[in-house]
C-alpha atoms as a PDB file:
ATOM      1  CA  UNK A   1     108.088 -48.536  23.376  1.00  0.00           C
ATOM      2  CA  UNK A   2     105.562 -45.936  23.987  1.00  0.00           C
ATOM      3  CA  UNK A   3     107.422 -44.051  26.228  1.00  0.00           C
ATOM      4  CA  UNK A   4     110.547 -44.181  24.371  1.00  0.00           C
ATOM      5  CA  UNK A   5     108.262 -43.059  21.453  1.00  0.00           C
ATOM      6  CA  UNK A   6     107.142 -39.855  23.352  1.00  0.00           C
ATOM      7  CA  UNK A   7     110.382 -39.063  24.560  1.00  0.00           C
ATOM      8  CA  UNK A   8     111.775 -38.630  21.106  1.00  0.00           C
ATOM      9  CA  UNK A   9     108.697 -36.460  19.523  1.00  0.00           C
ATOM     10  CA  UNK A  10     109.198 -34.713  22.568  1.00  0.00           C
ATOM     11  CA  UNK A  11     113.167 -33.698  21.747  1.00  0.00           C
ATOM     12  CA  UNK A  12     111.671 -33.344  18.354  1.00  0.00           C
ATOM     13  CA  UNK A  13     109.490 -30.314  19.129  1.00  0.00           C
ATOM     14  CA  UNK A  14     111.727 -29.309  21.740  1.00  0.00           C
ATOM     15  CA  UNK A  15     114.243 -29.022  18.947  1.00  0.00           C
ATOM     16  CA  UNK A  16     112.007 -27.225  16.066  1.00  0.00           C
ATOM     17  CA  UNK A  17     110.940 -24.859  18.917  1.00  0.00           C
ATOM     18  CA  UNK A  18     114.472 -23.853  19.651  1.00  0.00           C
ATOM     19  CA  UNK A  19     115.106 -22.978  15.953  1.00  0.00           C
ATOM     20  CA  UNK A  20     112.292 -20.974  15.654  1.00  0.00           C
ATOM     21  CA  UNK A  21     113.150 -19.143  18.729  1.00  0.00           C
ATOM     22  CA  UNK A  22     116.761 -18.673  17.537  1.00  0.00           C
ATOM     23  CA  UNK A  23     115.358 -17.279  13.958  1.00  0.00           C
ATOM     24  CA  UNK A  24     113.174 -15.067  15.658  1.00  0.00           C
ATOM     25  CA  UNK A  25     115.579 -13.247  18.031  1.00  0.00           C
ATOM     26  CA  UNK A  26     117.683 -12.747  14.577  1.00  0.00           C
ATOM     27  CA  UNK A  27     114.602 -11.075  13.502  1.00  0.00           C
ATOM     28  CA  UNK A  28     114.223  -9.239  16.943  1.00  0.00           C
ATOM     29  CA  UNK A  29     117.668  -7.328  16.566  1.00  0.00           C
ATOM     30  CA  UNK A  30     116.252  -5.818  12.569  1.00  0.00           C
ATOM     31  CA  UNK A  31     113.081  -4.847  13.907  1.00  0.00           C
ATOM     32  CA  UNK A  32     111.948  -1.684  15.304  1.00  0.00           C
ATOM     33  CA  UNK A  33     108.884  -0.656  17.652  1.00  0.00           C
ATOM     34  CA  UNK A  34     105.863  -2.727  17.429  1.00  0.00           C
ATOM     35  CA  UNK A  35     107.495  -5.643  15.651  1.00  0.00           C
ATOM     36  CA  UNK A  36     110.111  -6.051  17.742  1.00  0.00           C
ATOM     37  CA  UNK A  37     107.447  -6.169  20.656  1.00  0.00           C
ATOM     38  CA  UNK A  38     105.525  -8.886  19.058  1.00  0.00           C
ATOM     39  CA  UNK A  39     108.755 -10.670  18.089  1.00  0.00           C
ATOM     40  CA  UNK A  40     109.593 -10.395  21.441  1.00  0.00           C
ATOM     41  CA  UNK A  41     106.389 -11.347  23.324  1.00  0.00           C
ATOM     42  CA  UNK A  42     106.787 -14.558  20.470  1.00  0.00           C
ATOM     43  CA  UNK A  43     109.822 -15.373  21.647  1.00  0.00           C
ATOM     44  CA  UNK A  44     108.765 -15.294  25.281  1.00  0.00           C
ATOM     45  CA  UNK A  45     105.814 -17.682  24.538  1.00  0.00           C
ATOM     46  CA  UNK A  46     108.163 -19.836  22.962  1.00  0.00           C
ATOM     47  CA  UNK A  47     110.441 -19.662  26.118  1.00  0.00           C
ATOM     48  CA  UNK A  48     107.314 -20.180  28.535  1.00  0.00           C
ATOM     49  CA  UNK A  49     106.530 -23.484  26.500  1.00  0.00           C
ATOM     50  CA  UNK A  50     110.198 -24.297  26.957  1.00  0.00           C
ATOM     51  CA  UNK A  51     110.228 -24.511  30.131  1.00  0.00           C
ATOM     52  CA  UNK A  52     107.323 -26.869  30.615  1.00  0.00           C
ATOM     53  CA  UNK A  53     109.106 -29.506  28.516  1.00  0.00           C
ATOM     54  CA  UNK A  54     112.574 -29.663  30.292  1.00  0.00           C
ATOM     55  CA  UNK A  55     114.157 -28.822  33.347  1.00  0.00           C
ATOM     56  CA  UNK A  56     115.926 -25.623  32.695  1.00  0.00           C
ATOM     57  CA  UNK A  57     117.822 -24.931  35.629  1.00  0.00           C
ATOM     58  CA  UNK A  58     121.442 -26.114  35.915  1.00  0.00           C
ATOM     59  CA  UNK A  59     121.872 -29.568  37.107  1.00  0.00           C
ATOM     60  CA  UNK A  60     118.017 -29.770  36.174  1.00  0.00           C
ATOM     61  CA  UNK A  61     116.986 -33.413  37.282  1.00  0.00           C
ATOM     62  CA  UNK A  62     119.201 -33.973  40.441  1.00  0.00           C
ATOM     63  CA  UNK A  63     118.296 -30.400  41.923  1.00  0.00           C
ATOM     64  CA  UNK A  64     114.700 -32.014  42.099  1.00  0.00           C
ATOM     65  CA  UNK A  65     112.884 -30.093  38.832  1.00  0.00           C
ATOM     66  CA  UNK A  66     111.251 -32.273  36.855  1.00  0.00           C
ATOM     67  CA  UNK A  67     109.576 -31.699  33.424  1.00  0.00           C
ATOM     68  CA  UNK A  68     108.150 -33.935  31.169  1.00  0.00           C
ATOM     69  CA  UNK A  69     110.704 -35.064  29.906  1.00  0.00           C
ATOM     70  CA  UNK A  70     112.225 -35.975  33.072  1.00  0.00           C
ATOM     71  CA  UNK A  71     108.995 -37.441  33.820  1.00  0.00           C
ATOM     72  CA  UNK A  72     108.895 -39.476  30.993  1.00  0.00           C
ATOM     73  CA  UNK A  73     112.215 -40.520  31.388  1.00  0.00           C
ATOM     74  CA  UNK A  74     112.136 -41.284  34.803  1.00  0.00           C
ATOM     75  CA  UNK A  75     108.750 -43.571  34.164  1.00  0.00           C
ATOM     76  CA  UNK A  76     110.447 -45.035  31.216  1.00  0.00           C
ATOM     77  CA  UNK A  77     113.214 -46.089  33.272  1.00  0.00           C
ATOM     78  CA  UNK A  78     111.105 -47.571  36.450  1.00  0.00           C
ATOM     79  CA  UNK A  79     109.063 -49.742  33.970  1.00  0.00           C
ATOM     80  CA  UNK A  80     112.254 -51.252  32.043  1.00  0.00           C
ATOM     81  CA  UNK A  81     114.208 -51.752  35.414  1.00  0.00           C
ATOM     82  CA  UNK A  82     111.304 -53.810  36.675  1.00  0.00           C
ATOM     83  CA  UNK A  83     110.786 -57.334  36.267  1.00  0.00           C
ATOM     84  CA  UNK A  84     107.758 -57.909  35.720  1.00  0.00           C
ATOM     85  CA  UNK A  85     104.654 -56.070  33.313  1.00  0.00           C
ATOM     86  CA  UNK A  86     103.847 -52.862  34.324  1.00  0.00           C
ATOM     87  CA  UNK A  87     101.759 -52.009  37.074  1.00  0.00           C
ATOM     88  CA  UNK A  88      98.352 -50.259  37.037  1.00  0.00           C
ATOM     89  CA  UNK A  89      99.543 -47.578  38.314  1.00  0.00           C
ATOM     90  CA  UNK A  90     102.452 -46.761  35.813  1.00  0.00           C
ATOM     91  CA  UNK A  91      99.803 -47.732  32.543  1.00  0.00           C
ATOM     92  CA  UNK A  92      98.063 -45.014  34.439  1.00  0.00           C
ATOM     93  CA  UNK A  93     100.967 -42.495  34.736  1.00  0.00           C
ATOM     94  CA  UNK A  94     101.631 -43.349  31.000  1.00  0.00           C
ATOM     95  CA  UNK A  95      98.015 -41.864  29.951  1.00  0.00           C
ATOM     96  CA  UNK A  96      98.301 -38.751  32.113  1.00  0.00           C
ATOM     97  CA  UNK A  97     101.929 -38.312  30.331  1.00  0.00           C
ATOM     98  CA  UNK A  98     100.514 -38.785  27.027  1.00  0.00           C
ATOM     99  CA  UNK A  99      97.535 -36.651  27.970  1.00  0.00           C
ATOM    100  CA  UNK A 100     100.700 -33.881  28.722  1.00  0.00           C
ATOM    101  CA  UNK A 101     102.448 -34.430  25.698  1.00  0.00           C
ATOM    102  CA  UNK A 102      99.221 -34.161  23.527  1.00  0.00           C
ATOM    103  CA  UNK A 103      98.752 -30.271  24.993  1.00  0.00           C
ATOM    104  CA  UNK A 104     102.499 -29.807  24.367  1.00  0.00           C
ATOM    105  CA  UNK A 105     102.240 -30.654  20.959  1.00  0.00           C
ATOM    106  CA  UNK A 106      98.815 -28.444  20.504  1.00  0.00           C
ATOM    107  CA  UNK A 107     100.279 -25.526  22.091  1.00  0.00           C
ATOM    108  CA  UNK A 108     103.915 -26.013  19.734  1.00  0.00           C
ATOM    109  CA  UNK A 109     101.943 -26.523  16.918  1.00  0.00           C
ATOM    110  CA  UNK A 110     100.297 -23.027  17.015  1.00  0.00           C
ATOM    111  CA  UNK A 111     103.424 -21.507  18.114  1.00  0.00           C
ATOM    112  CA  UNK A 112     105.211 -22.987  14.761  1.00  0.00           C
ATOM    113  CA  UNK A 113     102.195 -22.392  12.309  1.00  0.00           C
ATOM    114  CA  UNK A 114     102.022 -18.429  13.326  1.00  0.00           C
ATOM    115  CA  UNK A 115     103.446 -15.928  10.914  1.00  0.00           C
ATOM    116  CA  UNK A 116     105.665 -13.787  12.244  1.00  0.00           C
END
């Protein structure tokens, strides 16, 4: 269940980080000279943390880039096709994955919380 868990809060903040980004290129096309640059650099750190959540090229997964959520997913889907309880190795993967999705949500939470 943890892995499904931090799969969703991961589409979560994928999600709120795609609004923002969508509200603040509406802004970008009003604004003139130095706002528009810092809307625009905003945007682009938005975009950066983007792409370290999901694989953004097209056909993503099966062209071989993986993300975290394609990690996730992938580990989620190893442990639940397996028989038996989880190996030591996978409870290990899990922390490092949570460990990933903890500076995800650091690094989205600043990016939400700043004025713009």
């Amino acid at each position: 269940m943890k892995l499904y868990h931090m799969q969703e809060e991961l589409a979560d903040i994928s999600e709120n980080l795609k609004k923002r980004n969508e509200e603040i290129k509406l802004k970008i096309n009003n604004a003139e000279g130095v706002q528009a640059d810092k809307l625009s650099e905003y945007s682009k750190e938005i975009d950066s943390l983007l792409t370290t959540i999901a694989a953004t090229k097209e056909g993503g997964y099966i062209l071989g880039e993986t993300k975290l959520r394609e990690d996730i997913g992938s580990l989620f889907g190893s442990i639940n096709s397996f028989p038996g309880k989880p190996t030591n190795l996978q409870v290990e993967r899990i922390s490092k994955l949570e460990s990933d999705l903890n500076r995800v949500k650091k690094k989205s939470s600043l990016l939400l919380n700043m004025k713009y």
